[in-house]
Every structure is written in C-alpha cells, then in structure tokens.
N, C-alpha and C. Protein backbone atom coordinates (compact mmCIF):
# COMPACT_ATOMS: atom_id res chain seq x y z
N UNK A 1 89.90 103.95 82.27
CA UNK A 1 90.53 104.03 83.58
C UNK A 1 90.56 102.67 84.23
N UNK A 2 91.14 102.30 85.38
CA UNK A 2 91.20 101.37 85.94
C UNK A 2 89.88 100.73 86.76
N UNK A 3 89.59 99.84 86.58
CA UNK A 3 88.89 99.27 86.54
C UNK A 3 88.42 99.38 88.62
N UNK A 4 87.40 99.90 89.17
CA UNK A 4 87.57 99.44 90.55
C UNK A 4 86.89 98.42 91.38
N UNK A 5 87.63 97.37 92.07
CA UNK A 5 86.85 96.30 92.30
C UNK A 5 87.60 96.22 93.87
N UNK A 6 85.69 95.92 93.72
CA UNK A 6 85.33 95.71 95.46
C UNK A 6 85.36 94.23 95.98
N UNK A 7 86.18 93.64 96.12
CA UNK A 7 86.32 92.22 96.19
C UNK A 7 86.08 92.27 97.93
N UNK A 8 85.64 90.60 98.22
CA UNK A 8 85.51 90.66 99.29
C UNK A 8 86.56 90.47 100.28
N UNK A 9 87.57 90.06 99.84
CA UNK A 9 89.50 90.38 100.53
C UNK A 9 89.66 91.78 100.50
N UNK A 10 89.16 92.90 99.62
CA UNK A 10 89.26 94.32 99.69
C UNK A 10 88.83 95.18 100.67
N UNK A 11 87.16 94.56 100.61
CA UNK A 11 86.24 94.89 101.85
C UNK A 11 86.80 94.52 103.38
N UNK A 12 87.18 93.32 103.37
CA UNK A 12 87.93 92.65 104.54
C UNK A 12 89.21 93.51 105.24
N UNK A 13 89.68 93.77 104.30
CA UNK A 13 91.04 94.38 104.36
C UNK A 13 91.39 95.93 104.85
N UNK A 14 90.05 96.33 103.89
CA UNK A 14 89.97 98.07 104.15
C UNK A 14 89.08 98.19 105.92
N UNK A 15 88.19 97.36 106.15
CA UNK A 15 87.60 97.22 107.33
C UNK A 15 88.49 97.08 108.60
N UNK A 16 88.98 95.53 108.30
CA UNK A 16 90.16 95.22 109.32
C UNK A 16 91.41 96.84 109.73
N UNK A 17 91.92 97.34 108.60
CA UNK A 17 92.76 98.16 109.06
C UNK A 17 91.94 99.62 110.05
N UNK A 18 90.39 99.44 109.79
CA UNK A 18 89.65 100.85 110.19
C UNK A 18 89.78 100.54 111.80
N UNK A 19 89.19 99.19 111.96
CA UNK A 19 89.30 98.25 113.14
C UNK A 19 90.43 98.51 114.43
N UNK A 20 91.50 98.15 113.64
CA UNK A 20 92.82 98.07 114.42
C UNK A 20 93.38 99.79 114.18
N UNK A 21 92.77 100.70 113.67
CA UNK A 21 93.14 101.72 113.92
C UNK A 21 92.28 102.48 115.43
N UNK A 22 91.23 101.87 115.41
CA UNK A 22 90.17 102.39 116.50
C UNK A 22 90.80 101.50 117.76
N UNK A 23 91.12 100.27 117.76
CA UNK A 23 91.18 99.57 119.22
C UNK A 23 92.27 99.52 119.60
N UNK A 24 93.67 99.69 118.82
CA UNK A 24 94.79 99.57 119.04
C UNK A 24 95.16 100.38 120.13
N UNK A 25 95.89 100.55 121.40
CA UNK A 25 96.27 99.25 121.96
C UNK A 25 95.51 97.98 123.11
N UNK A 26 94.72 98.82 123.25
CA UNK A 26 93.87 98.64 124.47
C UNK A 26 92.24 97.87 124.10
N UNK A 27 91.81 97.88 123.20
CA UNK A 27 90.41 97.58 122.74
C UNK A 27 89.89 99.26 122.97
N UNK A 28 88.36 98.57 122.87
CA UNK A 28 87.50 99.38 123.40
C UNK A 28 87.74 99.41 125.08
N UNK A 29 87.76 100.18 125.53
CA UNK A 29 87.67 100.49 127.26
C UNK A 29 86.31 100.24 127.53
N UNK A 30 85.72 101.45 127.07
CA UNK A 30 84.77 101.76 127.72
C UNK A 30 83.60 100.60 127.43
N UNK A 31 83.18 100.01 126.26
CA UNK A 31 82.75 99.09 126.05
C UNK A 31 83.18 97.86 127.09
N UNK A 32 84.19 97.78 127.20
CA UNK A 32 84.43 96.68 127.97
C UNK A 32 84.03 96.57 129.38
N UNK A 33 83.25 97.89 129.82
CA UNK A 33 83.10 97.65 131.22
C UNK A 33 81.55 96.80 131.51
N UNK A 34 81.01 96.61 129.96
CA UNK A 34 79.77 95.79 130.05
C UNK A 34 80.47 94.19 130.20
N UNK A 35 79.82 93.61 131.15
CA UNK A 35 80.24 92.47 131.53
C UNK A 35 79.14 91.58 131.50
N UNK A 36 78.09 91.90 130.53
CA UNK A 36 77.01 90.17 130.70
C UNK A 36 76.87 90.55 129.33
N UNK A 37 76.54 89.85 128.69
CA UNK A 37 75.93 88.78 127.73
C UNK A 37 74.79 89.36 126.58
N UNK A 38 74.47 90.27 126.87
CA UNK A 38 72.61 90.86 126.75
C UNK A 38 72.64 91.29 124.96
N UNK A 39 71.72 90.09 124.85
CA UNK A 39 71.69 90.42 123.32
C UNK A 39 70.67 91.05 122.85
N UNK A 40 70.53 92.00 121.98
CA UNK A 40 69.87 93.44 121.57
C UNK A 40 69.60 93.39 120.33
N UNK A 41 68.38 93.59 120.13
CA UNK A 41 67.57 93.95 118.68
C UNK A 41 68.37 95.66 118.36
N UNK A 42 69.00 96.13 117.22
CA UNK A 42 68.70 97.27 116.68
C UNK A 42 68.89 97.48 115.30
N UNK A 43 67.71 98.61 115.12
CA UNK A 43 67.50 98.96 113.42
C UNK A 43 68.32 100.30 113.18
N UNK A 44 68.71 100.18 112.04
CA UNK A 44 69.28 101.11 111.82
C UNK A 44 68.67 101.94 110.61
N UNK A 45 68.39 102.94 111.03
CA UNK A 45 67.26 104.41 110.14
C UNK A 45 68.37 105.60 109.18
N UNK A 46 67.44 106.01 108.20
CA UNK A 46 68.17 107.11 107.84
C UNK A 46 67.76 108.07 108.13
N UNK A 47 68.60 109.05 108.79
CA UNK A 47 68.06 110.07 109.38
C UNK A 47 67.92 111.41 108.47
N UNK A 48 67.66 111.13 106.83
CA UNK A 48 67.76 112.09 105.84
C UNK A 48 67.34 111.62 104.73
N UNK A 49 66.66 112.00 103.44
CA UNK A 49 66.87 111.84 102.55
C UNK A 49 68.09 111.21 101.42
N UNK A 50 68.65 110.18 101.00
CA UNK A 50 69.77 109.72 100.81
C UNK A 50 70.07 108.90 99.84
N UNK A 51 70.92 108.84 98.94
CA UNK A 51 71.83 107.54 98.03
C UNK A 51 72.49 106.44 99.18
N UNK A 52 71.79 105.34 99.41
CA UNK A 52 72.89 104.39 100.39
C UNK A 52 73.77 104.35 99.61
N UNK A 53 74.91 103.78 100.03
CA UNK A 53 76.22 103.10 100.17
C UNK A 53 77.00 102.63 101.03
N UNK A 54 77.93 101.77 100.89
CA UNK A 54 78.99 101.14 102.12
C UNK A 54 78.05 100.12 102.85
N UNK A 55 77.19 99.44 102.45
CA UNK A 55 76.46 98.68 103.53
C UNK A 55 77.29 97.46 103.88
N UNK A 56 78.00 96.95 102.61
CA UNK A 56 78.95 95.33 102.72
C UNK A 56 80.26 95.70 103.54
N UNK A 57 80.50 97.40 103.75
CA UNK A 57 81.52 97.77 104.89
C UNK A 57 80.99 97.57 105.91
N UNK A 58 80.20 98.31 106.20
CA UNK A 58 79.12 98.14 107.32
C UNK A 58 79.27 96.69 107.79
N UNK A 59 77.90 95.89 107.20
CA UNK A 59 78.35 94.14 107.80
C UNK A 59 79.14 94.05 107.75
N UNK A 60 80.68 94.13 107.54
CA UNK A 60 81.63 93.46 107.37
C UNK A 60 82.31 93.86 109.02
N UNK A 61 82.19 95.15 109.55
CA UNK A 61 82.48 96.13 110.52
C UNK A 61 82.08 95.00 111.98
N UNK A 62 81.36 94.53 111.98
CA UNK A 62 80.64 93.74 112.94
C UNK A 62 81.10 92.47 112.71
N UNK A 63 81.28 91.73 111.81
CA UNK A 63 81.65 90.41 111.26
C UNK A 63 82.71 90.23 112.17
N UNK A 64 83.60 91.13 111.96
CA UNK A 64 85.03 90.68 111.96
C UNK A 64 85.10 91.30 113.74
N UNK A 65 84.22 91.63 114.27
CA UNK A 65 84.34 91.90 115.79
C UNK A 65 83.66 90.41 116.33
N UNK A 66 82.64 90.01 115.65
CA UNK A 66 81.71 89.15 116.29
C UNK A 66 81.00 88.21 115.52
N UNK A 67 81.18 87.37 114.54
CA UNK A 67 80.91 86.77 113.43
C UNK A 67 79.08 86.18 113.60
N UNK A 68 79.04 86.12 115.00
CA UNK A 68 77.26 86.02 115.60
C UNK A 68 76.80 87.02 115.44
N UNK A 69 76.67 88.44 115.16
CA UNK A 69 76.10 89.30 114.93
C UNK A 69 75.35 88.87 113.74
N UNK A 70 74.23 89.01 113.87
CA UNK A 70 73.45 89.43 112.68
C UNK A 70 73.52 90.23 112.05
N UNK A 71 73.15 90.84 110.61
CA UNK A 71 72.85 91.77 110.25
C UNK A 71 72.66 91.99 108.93
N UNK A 72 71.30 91.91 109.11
CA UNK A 72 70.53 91.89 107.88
C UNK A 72 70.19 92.89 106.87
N UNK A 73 70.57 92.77 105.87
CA UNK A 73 70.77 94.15 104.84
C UNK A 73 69.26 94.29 104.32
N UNK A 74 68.54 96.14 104.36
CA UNK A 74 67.17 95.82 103.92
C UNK A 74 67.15 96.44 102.53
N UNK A 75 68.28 97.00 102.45
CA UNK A 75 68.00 98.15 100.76
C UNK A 75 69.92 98.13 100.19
N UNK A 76 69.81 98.14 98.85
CA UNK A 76 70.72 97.67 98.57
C UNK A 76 71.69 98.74 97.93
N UNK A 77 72.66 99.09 97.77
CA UNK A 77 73.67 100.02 97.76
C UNK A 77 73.65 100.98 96.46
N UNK A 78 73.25 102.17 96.01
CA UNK A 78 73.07 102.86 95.47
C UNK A 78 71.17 103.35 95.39
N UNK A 79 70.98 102.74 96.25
CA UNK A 79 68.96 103.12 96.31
C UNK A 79 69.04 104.03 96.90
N UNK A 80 67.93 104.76 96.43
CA UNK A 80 67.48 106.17 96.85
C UNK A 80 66.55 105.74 98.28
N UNK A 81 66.55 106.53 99.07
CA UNK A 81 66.10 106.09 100.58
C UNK A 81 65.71 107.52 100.88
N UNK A 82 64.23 107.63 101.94
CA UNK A 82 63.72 108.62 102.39
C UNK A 82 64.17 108.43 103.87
N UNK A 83 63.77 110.01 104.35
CA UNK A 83 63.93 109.87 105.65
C UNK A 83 63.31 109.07 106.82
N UNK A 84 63.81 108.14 107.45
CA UNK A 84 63.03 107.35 108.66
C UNK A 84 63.47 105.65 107.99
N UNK A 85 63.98 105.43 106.36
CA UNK A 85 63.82 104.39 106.12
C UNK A 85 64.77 103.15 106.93
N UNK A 86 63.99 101.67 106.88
CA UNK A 86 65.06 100.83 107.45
C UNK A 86 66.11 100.85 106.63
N UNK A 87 67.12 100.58 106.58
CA UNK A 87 68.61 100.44 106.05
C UNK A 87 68.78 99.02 106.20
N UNK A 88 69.13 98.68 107.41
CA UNK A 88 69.34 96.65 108.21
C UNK A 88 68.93 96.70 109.63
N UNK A 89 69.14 95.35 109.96
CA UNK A 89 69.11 95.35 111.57
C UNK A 89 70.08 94.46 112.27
N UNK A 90 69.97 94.75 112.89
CA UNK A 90 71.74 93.68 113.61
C UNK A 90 70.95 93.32 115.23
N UNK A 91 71.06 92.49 115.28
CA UNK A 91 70.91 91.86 116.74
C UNK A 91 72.17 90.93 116.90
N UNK A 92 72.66 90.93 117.83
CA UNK A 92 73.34 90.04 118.55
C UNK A 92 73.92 91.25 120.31
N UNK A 93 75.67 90.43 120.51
CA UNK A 93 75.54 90.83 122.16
C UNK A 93 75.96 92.79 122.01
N UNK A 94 75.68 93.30 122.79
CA UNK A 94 75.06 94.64 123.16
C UNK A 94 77.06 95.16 123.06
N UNK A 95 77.33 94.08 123.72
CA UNK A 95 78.69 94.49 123.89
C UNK A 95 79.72 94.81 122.88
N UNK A 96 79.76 93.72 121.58
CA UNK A 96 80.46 93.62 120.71
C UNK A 96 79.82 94.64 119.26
N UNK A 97 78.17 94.53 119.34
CA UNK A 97 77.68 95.89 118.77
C UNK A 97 78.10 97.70 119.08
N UNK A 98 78.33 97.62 119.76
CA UNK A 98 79.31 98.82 120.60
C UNK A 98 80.58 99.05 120.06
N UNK A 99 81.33 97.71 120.13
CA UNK A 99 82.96 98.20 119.95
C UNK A 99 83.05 98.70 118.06
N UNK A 100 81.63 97.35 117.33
CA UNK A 100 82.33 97.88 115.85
C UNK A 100 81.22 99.24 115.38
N UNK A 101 80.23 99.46 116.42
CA UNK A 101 79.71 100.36 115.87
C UNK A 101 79.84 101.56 115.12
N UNK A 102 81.23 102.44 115.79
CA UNK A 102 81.63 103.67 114.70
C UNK A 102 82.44 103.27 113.56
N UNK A 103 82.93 102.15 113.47
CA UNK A 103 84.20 102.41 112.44
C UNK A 103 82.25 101.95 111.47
N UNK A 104 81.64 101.05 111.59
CA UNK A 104 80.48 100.43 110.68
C UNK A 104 79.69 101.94 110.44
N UNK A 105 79.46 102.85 110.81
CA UNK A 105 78.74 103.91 110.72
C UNK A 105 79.40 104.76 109.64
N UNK A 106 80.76 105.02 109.96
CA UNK A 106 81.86 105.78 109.40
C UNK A 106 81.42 105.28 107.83
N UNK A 107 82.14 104.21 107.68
CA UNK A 107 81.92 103.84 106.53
C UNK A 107 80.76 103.75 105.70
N UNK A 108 79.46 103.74 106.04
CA UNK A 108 78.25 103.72 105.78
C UNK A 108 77.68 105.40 105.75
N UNK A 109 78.51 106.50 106.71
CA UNK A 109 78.10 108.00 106.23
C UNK A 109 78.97 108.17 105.34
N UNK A 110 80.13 107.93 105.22
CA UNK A 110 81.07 108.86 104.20
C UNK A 110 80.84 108.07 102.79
N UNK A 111 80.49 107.00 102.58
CA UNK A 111 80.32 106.48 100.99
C UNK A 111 78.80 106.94 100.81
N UNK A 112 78.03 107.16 101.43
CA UNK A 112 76.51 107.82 101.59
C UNK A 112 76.55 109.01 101.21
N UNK A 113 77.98 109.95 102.12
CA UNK A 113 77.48 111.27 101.99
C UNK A 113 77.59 111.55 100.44
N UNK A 114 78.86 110.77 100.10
CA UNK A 114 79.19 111.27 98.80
C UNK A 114 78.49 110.94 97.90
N UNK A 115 77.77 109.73 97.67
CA UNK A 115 76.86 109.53 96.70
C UNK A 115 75.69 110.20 96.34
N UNK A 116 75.35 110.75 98.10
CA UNK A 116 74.06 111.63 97.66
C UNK A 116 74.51 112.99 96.91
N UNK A 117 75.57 113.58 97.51
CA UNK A 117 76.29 114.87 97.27
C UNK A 117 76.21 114.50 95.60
N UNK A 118 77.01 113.36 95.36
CA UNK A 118 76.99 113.60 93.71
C UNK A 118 75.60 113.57 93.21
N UNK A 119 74.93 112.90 93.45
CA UNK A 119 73.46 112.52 92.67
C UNK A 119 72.81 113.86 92.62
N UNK A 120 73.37 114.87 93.87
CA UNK A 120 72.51 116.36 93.46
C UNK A 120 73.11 117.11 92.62
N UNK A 121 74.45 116.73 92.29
CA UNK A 121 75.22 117.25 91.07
C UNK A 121 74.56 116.92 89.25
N UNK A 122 74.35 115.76 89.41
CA UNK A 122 73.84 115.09 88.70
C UNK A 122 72.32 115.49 88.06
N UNK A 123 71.47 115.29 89.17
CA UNK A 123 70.61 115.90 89.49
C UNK A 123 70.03 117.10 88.02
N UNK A 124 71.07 117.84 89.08
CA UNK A 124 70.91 119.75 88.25
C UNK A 124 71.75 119.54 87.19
N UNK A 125 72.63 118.92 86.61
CA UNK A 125 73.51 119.54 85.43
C UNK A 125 72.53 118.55 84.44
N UNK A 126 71.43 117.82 84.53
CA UNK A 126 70.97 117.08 83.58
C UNK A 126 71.67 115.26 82.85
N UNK A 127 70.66 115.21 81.81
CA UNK A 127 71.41 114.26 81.22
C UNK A 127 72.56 114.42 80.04
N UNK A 128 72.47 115.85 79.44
CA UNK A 128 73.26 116.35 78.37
C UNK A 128 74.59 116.09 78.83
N UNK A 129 74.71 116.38 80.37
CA UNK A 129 76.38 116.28 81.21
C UNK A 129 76.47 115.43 82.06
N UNK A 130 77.81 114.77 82.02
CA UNK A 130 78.33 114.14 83.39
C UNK A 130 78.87 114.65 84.05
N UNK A 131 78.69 114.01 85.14
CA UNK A 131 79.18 114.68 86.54
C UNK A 131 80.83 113.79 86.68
N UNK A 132 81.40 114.18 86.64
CA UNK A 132 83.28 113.28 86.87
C UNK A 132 84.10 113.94 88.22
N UNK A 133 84.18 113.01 88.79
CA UNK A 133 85.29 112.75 89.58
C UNK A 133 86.78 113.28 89.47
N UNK A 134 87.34 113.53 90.10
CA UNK A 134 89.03 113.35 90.02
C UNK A 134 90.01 112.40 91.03
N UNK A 135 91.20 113.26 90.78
CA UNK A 135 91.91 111.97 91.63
C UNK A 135 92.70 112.82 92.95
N UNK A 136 91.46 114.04 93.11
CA UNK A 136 91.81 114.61 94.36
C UNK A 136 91.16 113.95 95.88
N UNK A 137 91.18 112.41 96.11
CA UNK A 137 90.87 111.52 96.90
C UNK A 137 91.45 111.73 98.31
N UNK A 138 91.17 111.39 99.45
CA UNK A 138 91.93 110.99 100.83
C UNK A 138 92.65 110.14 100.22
N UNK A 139 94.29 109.90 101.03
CA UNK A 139 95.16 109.05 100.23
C UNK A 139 94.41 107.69 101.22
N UNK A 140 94.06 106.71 100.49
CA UNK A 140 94.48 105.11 100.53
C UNK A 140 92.57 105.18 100.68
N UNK A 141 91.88 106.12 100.58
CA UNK A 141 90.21 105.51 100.26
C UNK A 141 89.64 106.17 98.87
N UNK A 142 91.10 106.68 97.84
CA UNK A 142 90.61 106.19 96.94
C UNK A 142 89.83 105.47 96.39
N UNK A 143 89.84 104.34 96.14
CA UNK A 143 88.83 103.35 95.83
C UNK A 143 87.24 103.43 96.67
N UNK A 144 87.17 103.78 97.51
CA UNK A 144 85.74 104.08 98.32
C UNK A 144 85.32 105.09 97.64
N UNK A 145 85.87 106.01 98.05
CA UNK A 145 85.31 107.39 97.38
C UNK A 145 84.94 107.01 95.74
N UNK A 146 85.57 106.39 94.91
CA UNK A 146 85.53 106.97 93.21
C UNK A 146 84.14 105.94 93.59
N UNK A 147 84.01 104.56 94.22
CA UNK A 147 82.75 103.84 94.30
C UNK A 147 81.95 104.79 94.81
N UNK A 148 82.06 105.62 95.82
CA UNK A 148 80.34 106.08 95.63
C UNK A 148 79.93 107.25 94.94
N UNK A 149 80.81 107.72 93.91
CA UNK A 149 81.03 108.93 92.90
C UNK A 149 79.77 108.12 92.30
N UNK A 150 80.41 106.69 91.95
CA UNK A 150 79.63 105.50 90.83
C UNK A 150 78.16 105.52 91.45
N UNK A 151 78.27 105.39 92.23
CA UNK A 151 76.40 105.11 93.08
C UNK A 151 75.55 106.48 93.07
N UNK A 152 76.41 107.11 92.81
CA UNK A 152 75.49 108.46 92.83
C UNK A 152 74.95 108.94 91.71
N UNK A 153 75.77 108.34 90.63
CA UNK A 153 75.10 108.67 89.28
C UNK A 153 76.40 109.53 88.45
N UNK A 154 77.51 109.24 89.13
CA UNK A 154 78.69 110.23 88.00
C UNK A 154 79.33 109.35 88.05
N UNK A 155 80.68 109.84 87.28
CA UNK A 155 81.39 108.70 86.42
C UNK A 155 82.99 109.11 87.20
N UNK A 156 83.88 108.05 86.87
CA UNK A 156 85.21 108.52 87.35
C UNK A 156 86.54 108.83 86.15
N UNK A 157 87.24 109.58 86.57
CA UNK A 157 87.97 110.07 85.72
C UNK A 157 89.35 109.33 85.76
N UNK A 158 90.60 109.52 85.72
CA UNK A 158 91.41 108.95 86.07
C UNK A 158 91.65 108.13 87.42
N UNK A 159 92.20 106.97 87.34
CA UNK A 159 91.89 106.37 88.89
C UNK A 159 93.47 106.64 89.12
N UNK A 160 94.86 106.63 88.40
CA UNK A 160 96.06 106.84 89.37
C UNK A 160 96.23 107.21 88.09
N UNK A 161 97.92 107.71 87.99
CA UNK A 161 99.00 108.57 87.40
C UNK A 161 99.49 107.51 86.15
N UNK A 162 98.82 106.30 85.62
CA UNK A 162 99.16 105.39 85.19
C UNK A 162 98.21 105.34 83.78
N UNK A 163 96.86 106.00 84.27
CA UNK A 163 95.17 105.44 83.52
C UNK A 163 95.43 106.31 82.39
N UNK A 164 95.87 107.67 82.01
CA UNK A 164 96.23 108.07 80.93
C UNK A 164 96.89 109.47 80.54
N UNK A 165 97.06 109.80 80.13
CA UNK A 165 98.15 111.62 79.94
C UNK A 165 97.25 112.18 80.24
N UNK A 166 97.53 113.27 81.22
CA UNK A 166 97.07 114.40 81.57
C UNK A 166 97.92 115.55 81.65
N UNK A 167 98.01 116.16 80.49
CA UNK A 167 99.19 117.58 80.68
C UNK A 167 98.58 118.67 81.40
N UNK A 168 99.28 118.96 82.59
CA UNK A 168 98.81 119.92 83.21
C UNK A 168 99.36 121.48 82.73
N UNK A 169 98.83 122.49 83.63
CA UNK A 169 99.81 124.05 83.38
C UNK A 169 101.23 123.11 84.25
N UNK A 170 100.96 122.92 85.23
CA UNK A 170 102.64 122.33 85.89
C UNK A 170 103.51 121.92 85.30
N UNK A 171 102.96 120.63 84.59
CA UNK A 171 103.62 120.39 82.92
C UNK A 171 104.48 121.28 82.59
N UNK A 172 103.22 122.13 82.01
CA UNK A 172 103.59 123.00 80.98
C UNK A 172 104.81 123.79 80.91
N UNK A 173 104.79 124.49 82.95
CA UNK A 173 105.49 125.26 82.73
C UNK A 173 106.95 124.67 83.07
N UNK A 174 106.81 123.17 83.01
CA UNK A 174 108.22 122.74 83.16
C UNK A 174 108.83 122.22 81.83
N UNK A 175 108.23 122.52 80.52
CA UNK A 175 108.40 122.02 79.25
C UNK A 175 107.71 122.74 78.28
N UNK A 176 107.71 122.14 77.17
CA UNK A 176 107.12 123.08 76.04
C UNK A 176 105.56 122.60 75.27
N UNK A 177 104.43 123.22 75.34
CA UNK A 177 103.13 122.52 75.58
C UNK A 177 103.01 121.56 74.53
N UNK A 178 103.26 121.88 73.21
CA UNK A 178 103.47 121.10 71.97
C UNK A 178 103.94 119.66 71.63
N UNK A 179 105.23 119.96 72.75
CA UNK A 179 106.51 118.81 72.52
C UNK A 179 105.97 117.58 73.59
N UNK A 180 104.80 118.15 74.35
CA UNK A 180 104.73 116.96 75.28
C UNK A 180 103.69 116.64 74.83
N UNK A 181 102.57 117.22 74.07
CA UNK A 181 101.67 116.30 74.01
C UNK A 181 102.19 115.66 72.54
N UNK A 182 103.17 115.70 71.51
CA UNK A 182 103.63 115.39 70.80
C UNK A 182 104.20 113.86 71.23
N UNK A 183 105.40 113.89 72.45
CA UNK A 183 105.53 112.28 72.95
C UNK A 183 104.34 112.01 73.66
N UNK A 184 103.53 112.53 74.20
CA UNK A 184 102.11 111.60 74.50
C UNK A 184 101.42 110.94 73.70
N UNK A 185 101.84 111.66 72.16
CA UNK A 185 100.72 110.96 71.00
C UNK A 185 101.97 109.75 71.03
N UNK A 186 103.09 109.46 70.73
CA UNK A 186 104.08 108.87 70.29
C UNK A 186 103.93 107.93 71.29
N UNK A 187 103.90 108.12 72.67
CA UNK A 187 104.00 107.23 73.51
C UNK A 187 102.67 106.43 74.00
N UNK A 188 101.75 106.64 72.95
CA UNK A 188 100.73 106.64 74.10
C UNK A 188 99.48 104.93 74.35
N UNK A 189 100.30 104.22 73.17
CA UNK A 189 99.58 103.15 73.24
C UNK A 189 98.23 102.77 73.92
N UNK A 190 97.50 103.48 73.22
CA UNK A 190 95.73 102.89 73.73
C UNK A 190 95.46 103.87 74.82
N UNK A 191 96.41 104.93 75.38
CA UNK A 191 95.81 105.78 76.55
C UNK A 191 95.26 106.86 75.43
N UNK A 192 94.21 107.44 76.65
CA UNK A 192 93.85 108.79 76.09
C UNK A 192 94.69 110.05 76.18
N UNK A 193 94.94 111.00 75.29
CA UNK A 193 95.38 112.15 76.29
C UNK A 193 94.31 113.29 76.24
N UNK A 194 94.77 114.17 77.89
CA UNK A 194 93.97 115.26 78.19
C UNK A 194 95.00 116.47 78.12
N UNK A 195 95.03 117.63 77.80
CA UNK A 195 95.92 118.75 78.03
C UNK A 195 94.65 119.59 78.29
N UNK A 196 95.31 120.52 79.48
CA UNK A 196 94.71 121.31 79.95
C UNK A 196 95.60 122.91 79.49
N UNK A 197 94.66 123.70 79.68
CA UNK A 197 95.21 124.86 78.75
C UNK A 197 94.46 125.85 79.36
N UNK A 198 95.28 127.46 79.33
CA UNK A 198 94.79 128.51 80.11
C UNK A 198 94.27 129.19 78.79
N UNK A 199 94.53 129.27 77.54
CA UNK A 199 94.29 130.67 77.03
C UNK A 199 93.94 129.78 75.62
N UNK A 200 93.51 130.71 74.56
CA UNK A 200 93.48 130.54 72.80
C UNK A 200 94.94 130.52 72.67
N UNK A 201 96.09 131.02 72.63
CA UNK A 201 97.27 130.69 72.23
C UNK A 201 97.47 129.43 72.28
N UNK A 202 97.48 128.83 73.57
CA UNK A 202 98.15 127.92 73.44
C UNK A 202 97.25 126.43 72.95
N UNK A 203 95.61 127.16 72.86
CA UNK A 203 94.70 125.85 72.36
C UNK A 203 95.59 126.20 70.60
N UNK A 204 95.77 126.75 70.29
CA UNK A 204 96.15 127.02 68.53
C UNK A 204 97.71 126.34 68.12
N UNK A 205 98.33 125.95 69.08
CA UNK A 205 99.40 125.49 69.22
C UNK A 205 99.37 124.20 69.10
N UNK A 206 98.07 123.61 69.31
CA UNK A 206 97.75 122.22 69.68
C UNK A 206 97.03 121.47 68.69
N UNK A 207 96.05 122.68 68.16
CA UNK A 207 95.39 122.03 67.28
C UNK A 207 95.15 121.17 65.82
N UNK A 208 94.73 120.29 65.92
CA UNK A 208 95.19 119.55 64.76
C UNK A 208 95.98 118.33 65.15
N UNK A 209 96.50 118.38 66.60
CA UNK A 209 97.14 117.31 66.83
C UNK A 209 96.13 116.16 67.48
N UNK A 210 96.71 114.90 67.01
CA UNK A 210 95.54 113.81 67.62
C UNK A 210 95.48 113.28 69.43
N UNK A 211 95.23 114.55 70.14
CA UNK A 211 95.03 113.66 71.03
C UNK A 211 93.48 113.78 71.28
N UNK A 212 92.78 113.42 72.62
CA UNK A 212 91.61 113.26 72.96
C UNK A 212 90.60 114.70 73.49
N UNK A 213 91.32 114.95 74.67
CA UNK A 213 90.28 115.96 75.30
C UNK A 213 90.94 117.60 75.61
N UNK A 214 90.38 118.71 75.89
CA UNK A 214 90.92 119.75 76.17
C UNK A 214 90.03 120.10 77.48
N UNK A 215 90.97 120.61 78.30
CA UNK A 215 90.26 121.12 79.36
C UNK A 215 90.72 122.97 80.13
C-alpha cells in the first residue's frame, strides 16, 4: 500500500487548515476579550488509560498561533500511558494558549482515541491475527486515522483506489466474477488482488486462479 508520511509541511498543512477552519472570520472572540499579557504554566494529563498519539499536531496547534509558546513533549507517540500521566507542558501567554487550544486537543483525542480503540482490538484477537484497517476514513484525515491504526498495533490495508484490486459484490454484480479477476491478473503489474465473495459457488469459479487474497 502506499506508503504514509507524516512530513513536517503535512503536519503544518493539516494543522493550518484545522486553524483557519475554527477562527475564520473573526478570530477567537471570546479569547480576545483577555487583554494583558499573563503568561501561564500548564500540564497537560491523561485523563484515562491510553495509546498517545498526535502530539507533533498538538505542538504544531500552538506554534503556528504563537511560535513563543512552549511546549514540551514528555512521552512519545504510540506509548502506552496510565491515567493522571504527564503528556507535555506549554507555558507561554494565557491568551494565545486559549485560541489554539481545541483544534491542539482535537487532534491529540481523535489520533489517541483510535489508537487505543485499536490496541484493544489487537489486544484480544492475539498475535496469530492482525488487526487491519480499511479505507472507510473521514474524507481528507485519511492519513491521520490509518497513522494511528499504525500506533495502536494494527496494520493498514489499502490506502486509496490505486494500492491494489479489490473486487467487490458491487463489482460483481456489474460484471462477471471470473472475467474480472481474470484482467486483474492480466493487468496487474506488482499489485495484489483481493476478491471478495458471498458463497462456495462463486469461491469454485475462482479457484486456481493466481490472484492473492479471498475475503
């Protein structure tokens, strides 16, 4: 599958748009009615048992509001963390900690939630099985999500419509099950193929032919 990389123009990029979706048009309001200066120690705790993730979203969330913010990373992105543990701490002004605070949270629960969610998948099905992903994602945090599939301890499956054949029943029932995975073998230069299949008929139809997986 495609390869997913977290570059730091990626991080920048996916942040910035979370940013300008929260302040657009106006800023923060309500934040803005603080008018001095007052710079503030705070730690940030887990309030659960947990797989971190998203922390370089996180700093990045504050960076790009206030580049003086501190914020010091204490545990590093896929660690297992108990409840009460430090995570980082950020000091700088009270004010500009405020405005990037939810989009930095956001990103730091939802690549969290999912990592832990998978790791209890993981967890229970053992080492005999992997735990896999699909490419039933929020459109455009793709890439977040399949990363904290990765931190949690499962693997990802196809990353877009490109990474390798997947014959579905939809497929199927728009063609003939045989004939397509037939140009999949023909076409398929170095991809894998998957056909998915409802019944023994149509696995017997198939068999013997070289592709990869059945589902």
């Amino acid at each position: 599958m495609s390869k997913i990389k977290l570059s730091k123009d990626f991080i920048r990029n996916t942040v910035k748009l979370a940013l300008n979706e929260d302040l657009y048009p106006s800023g923060d309001i309500t934040s803005g009615l603080i008018k001095n200066d007052k710079i503030v120690s705070v730690k940030l705790l887990s309030n659960q048992n947990a797989i971190i993730g998203g922390l370089l979203f996180t700093k990045q969330a504050f960076a790009l509001i206030d580049n003086k913010i501190k914020f010091i990373i204490k545990k590093k992105d896929g660690s297992q963390i108990k409840k009460g543990s430090l995570i980082a701490t950020i000091k700088g002004k009270a004010k500009n900690i405020l405005v990037a605070e939810r989009v930095a949270l956001n990103f730091l629960s939802h690549i969290s939630g999912i990592a832990t969610k998978t790791n209890k998948f993981v967890k229970l099905a053992g080492k005999k099985t992997k735990i896999c992903c699909t490419r039933k994602t929020i459109p455009n945090l793709r890439v977040i999500q399949k990363y904290a599939v990765k931190l949690g301890g499962g693997i990802n499956h196809r990353f877009n419509l490109s990474d390798e054949y997947l014959i579905k029943d939809n497929h199927v029932a728009s063609s003939d099950l045989k004939s397509l995975v037939l140009k999949a073998i023909k076409n398929k230069k170095g991809k894998k193929i998957t056909v998915e299949i409802d019944n023994l008929n149509q696995l017997k139809t198939i068999i013997g032919l070289k592709f990869n997986t059945v589902l």
